[in-house]
PDB file of N, CA and C in Angstrom:
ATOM      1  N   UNK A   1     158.049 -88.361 -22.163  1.00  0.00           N
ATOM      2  CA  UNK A   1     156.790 -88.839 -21.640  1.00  0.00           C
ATOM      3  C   UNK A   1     155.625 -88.251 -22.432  1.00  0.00           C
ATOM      4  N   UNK A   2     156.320 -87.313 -22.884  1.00  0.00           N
ATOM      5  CA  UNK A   2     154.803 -86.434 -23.787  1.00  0.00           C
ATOM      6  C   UNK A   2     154.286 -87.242 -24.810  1.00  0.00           C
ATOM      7  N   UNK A   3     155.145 -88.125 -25.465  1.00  0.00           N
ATOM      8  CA  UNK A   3     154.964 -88.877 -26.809  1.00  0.00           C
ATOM      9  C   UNK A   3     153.920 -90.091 -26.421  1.00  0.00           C
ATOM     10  N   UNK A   4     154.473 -91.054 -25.347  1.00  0.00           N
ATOM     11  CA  UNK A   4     153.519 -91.600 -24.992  1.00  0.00           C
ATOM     12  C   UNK A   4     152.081 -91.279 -24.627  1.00  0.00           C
ATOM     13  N   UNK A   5     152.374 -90.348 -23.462  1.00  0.00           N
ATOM     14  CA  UNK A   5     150.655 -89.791 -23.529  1.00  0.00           C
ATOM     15  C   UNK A   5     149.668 -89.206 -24.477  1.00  0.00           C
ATOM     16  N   UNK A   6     150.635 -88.855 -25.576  1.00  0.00           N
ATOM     17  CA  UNK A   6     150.112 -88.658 -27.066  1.00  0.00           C
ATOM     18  C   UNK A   6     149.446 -89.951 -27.590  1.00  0.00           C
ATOM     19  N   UNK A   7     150.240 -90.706 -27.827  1.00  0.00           N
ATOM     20  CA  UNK A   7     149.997 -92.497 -28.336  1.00  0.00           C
ATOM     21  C   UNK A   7     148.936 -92.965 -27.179  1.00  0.00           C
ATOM     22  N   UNK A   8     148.484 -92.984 -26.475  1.00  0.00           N
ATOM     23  CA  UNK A   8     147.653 -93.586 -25.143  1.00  0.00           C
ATOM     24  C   UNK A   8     146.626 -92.456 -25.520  1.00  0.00           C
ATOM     25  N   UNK A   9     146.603 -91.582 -26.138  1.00  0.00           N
ATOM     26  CA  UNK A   9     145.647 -90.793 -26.425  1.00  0.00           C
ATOM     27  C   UNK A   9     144.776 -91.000 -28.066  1.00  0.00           C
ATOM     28  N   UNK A  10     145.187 -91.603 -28.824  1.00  0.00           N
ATOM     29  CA  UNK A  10     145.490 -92.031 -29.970  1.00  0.00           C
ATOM     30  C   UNK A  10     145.940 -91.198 -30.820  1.00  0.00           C
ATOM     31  N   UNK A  11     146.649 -90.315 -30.708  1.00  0.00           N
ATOM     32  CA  UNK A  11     146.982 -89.104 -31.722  1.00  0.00           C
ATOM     33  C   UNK A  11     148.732 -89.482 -31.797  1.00  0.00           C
ATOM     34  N   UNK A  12     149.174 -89.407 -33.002  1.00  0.00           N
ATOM     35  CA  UNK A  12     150.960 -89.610 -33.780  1.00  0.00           C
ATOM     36  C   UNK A  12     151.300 -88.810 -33.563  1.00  0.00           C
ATOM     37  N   UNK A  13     152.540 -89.043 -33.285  1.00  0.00           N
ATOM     38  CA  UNK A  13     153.577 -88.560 -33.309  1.00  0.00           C
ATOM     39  C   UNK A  13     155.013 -88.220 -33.945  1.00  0.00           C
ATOM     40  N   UNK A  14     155.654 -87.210 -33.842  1.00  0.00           N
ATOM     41  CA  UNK A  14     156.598 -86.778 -34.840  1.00  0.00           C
ATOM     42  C   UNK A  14     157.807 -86.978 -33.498  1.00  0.00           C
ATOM     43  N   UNK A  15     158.478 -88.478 -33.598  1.00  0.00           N
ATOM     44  CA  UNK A  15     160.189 -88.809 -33.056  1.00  0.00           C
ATOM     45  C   UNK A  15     160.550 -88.691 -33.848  1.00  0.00           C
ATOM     46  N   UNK A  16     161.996 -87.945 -33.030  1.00  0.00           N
ATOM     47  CA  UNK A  16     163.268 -88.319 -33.570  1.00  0.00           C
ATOM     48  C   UNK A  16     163.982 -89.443 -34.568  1.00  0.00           C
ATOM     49  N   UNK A  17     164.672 -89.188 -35.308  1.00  0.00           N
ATOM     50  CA  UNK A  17     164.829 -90.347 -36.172  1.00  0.00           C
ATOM     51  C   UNK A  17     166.944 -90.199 -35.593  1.00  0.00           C
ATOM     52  N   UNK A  18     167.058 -91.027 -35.745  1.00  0.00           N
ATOM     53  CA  UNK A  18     168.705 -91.778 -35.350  1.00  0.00           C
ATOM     54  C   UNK A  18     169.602 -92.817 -36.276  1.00  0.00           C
ATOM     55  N   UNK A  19     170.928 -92.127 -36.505  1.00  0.00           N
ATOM     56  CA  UNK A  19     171.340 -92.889 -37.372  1.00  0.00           C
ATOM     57  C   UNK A  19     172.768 -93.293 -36.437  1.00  0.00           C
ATOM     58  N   UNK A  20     172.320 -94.556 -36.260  1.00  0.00           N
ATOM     59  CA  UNK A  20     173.490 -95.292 -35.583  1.00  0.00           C
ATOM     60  C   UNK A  20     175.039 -95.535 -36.452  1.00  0.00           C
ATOM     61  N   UNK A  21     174.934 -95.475 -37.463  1.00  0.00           N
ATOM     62  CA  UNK A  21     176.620 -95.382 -38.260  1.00  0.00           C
ATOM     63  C   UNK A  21     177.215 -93.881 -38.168  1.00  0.00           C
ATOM     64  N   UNK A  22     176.339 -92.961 -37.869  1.00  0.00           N
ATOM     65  CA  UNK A  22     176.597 -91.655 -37.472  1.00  0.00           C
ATOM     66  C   UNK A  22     176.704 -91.598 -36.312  1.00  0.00           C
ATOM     67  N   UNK A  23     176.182 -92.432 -35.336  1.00  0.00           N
ATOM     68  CA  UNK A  23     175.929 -91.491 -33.799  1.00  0.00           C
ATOM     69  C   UNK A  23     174.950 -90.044 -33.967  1.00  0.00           C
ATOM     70  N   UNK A  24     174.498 -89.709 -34.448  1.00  0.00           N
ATOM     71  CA  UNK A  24     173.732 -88.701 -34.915  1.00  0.00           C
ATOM     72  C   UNK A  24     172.436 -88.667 -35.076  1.00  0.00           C
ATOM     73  N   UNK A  25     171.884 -87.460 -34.895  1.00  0.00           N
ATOM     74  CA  UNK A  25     170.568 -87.310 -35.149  1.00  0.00           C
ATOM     75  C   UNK A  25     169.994 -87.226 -36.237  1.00  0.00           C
ATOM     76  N   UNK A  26     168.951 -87.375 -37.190  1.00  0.00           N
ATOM     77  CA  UNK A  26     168.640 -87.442 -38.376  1.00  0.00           C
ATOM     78  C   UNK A  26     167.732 -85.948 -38.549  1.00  0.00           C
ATOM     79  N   UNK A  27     167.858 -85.058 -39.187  1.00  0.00           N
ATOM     80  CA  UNK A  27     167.179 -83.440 -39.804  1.00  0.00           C
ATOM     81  C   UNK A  27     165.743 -84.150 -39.801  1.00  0.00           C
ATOM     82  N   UNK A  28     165.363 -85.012 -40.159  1.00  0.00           N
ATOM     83  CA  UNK A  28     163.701 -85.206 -40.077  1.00  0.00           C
ATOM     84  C   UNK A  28     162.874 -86.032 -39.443  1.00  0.00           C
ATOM     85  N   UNK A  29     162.295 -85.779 -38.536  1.00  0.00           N
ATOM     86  CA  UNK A  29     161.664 -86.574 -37.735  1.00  0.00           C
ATOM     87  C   UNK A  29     160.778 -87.426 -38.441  1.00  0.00           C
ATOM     88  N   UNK A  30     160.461 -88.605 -37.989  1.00  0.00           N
ATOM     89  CA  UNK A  30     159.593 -89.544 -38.134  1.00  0.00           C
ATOM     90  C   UNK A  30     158.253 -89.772 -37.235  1.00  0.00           C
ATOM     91  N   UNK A  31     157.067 -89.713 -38.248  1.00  0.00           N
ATOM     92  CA  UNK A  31     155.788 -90.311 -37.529  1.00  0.00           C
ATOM     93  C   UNK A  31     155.487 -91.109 -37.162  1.00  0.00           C
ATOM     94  N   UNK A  32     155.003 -91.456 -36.136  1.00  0.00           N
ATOM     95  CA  UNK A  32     154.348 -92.958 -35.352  1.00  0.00           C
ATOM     96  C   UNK A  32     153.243 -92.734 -34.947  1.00  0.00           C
ATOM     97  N   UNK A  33     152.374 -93.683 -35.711  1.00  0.00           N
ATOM     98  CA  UNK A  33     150.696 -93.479 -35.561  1.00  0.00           C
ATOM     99  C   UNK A  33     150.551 -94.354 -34.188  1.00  0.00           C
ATOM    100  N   UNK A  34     149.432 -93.551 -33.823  1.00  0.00           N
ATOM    101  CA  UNK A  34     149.143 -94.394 -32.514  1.00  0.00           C
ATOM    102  C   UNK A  34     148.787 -95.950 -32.700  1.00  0.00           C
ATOM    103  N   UNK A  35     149.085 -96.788 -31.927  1.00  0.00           N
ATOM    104  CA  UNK A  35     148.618 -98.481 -31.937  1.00  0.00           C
ATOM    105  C   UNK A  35     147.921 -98.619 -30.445  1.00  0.00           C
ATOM    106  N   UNK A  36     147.431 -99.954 -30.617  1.00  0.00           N
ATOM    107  CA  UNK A  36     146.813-100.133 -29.499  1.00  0.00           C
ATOM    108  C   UNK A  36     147.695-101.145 -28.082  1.00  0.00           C
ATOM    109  N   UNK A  37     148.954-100.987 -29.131  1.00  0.00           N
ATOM    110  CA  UNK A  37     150.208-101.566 -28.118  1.00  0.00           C
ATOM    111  C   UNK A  37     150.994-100.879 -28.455  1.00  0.00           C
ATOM    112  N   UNK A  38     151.928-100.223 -27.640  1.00  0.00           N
ATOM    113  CA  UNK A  38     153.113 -99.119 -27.690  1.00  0.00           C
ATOM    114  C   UNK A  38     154.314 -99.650 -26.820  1.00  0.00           C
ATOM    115  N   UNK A  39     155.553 -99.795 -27.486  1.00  0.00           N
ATOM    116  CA  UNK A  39     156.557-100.701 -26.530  1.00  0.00           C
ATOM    117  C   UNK A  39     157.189 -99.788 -26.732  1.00  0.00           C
ATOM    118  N   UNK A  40     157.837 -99.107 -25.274  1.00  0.00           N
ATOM    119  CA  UNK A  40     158.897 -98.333 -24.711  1.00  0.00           C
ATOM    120  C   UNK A  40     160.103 -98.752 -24.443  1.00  0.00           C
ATOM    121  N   UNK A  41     161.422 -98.734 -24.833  1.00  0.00           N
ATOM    122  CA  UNK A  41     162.379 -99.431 -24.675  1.00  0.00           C
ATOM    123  C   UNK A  41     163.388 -98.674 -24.102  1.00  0.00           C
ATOM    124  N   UNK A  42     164.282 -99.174 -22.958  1.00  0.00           N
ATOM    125  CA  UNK A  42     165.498 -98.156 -22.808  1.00  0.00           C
ATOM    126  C   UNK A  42     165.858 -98.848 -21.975  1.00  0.00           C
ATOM    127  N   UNK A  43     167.674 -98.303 -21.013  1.00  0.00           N
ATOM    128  CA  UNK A  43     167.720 -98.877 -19.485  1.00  0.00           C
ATOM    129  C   UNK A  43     167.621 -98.293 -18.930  1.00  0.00           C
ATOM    130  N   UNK A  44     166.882 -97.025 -18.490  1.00  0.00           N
ATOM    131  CA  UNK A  44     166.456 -96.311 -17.888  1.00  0.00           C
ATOM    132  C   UNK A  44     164.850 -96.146 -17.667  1.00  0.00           C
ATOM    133  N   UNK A  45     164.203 -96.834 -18.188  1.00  0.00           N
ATOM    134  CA  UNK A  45     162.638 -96.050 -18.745  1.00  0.00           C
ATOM    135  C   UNK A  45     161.686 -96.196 -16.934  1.00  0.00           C
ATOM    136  N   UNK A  46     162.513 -97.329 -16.446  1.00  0.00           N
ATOM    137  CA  UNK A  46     161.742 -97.503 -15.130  1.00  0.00           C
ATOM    138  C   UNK A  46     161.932 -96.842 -13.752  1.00  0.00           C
ATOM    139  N   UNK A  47     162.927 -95.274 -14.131  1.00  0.00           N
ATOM    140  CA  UNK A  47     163.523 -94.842 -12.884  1.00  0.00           C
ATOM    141  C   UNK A  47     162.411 -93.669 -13.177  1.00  0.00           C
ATOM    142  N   UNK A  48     161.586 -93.651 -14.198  1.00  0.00           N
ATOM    143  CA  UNK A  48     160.633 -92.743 -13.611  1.00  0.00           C
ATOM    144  C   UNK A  48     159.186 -92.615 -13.580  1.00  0.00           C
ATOM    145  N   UNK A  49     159.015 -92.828 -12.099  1.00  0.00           N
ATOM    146  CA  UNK A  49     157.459 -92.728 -11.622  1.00  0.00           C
ATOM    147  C   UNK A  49     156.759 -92.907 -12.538  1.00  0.00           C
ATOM    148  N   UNK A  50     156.560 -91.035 -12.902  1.00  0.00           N
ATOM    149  CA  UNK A  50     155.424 -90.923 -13.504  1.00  0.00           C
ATOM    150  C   UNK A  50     155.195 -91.963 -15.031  1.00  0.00           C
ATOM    151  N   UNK A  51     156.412 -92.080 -15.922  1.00  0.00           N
ATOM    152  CA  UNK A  51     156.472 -92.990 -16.893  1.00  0.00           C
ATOM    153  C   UNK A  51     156.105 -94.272 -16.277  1.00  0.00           C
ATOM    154  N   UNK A  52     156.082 -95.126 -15.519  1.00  0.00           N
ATOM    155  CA  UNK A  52     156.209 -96.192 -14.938  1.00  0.00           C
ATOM    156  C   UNK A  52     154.639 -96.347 -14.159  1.00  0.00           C
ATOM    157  N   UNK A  53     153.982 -95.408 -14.233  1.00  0.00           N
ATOM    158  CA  UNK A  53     152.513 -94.897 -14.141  1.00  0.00           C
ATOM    159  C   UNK A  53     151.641 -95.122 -15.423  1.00  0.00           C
ATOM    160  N   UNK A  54     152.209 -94.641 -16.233  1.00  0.00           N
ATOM    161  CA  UNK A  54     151.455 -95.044 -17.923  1.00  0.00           C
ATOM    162  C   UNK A  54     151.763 -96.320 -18.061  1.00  0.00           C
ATOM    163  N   UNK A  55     152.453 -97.184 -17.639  1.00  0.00           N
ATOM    164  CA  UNK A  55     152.488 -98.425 -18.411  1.00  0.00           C
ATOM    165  C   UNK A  55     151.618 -99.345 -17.805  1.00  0.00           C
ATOM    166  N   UNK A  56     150.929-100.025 -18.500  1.00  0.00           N
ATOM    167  CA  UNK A  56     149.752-101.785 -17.903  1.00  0.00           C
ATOM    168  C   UNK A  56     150.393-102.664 -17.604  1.00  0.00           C
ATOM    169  N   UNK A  57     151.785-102.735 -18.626  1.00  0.00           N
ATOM    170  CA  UNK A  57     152.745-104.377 -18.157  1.00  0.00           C
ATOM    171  C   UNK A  57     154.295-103.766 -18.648  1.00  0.00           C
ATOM    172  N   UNK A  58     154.794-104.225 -17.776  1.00  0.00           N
ATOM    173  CA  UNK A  58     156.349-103.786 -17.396  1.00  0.00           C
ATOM    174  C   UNK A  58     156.788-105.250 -17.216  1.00  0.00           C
ATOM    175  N   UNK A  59     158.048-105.651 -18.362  1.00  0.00           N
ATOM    176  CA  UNK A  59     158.987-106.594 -18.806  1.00  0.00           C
ATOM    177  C   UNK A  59     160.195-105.817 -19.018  1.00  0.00           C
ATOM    178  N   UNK A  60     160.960-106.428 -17.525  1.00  0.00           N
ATOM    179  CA  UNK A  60     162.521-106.081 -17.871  1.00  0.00           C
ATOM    180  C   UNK A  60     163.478-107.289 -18.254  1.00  0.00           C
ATOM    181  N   UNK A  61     163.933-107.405 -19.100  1.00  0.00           N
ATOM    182  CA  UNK A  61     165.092-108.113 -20.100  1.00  0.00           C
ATOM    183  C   UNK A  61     166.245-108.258 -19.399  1.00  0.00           C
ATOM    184  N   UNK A  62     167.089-108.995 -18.769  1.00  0.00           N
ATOM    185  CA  UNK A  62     168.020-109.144 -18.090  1.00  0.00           C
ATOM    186  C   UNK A  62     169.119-109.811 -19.149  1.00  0.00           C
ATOM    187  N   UNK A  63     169.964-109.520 -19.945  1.00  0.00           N
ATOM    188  CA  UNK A  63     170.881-110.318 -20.275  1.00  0.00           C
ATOM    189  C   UNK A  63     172.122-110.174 -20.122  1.00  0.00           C
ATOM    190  N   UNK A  64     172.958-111.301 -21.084  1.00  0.00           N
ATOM    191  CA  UNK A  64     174.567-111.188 -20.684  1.00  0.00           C
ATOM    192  C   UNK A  64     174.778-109.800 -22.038  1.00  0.00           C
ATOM    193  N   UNK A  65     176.075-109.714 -21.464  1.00  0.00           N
ATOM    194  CA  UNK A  65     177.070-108.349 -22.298  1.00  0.00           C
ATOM    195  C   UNK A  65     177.150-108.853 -23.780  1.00  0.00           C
ATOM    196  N   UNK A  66     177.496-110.417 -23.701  1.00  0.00           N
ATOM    197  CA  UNK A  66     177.656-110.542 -25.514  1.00  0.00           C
ATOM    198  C   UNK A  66     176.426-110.683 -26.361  1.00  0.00           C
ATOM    199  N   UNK A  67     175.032-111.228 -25.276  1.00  0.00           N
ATOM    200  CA  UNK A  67     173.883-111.157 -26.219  1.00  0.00           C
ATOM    201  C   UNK A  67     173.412-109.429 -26.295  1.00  0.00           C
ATOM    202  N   UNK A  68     173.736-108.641 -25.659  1.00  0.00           N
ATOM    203  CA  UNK A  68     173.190-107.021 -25.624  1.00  0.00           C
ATOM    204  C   UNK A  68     174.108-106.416 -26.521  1.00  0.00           C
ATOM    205  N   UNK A  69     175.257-106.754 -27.027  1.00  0.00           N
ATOM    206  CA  UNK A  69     176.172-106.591 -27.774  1.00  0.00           C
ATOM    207  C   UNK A  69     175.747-106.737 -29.127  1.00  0.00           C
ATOM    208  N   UNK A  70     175.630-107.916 -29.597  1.00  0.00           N
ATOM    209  CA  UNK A  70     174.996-108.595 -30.848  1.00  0.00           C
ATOM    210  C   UNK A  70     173.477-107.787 -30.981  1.00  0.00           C
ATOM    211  N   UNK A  71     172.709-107.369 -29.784  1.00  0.00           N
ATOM    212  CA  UNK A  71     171.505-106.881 -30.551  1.00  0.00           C
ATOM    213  C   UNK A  71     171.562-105.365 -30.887  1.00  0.00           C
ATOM    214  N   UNK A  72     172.732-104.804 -30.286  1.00  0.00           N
ATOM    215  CA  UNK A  72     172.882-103.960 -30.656  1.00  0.00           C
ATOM    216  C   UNK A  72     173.637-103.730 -32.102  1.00  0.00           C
ATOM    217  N   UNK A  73     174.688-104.937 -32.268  1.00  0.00           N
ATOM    218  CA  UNK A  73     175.234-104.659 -33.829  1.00  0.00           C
ATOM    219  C   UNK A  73     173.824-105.063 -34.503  1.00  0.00           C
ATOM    220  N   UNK A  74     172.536-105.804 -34.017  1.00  0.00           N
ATOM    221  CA  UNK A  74     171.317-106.253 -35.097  1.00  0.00           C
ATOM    222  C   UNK A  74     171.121-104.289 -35.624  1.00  0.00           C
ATOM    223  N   UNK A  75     170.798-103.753 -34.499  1.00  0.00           N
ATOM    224  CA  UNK A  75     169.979-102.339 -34.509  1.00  0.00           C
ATOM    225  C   UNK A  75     171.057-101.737 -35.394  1.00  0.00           C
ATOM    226  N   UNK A  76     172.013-101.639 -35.361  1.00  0.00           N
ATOM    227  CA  UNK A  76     172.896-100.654 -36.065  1.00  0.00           C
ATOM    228  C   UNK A  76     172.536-100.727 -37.688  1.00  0.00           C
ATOM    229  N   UNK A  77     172.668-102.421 -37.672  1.00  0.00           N
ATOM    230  CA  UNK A  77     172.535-102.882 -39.361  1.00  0.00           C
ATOM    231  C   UNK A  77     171.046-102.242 -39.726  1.00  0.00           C
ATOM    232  N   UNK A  78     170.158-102.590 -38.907  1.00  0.00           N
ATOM    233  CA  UNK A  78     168.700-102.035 -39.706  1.00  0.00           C
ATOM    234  C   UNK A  78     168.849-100.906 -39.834  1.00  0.00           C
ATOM    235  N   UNK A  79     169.496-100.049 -39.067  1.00  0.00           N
ATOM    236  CA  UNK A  79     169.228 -98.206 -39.131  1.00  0.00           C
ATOM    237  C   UNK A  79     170.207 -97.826 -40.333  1.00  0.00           C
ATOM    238  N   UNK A  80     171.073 -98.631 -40.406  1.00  0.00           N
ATOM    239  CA  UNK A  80     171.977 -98.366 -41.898  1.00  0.00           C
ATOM    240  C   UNK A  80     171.664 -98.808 -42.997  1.00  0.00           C
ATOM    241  N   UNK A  81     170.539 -99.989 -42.976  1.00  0.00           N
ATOM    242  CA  UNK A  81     170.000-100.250 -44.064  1.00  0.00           C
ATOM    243  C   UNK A  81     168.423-100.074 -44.296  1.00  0.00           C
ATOM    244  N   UNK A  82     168.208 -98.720 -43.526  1.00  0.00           N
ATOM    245  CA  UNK A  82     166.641 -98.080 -43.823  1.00  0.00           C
ATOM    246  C   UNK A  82     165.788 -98.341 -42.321  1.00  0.00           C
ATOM    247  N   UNK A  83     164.557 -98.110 -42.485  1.00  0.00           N
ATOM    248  CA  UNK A  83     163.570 -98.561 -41.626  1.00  0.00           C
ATOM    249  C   UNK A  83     162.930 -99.388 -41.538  1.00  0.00           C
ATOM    250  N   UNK A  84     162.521-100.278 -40.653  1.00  0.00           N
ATOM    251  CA  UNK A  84     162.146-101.767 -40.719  1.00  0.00           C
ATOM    252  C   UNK A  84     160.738-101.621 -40.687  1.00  0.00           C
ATOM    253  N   UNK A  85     159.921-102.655 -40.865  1.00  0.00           N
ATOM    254  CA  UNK A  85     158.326-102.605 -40.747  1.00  0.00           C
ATOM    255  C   UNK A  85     158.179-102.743 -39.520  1.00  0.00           C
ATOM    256  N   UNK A  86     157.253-102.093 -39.446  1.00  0.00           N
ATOM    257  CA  UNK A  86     156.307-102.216 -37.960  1.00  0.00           C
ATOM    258  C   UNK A  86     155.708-103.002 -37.815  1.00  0.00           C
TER     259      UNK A  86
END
């Protein structure tokens, strides 16, 4: 939650970086400059309050197992083949 209230503040941040062909964490974190739209993603992100307090608009994604499947082999391929544009 700290990262966001960082970004809603306009000041970057230093996340975690993740390498999905590893399962692993990456030794160097990555910066994310603040924007004036910040999308939080997870299946969890809405079980907490206070997070669920910072947000203006809340869109939950309901799908089947084989389309959450496929976007997850999408995510794997980009994180193995670098970082995508913002």
């Amino acid at each position: 939650m700290t990262h966001v209230l960082e970004l809603k503040a306009g000041r970057a941040v230093a996340v975690p970086s993740y390498d999905f062909t590893r399962h692993a964490r990456l030794s160097t974190p990555e910066t994310v400059p603040a924007r004036r739209a910040i999308i939080v993603e997870g299946i969890l992100i809405f079980t907490d309050a206070a997070l669920r307090g910072l947000m203006d608009i809340k869109v939950f994604v309901d799908t089947d197992a084989d389309t959450a499947s496929s976007a997850a082999s999408v995510a794997t391929s980009r994180s193995a083949a670098g970082r995508w544009s913002r």
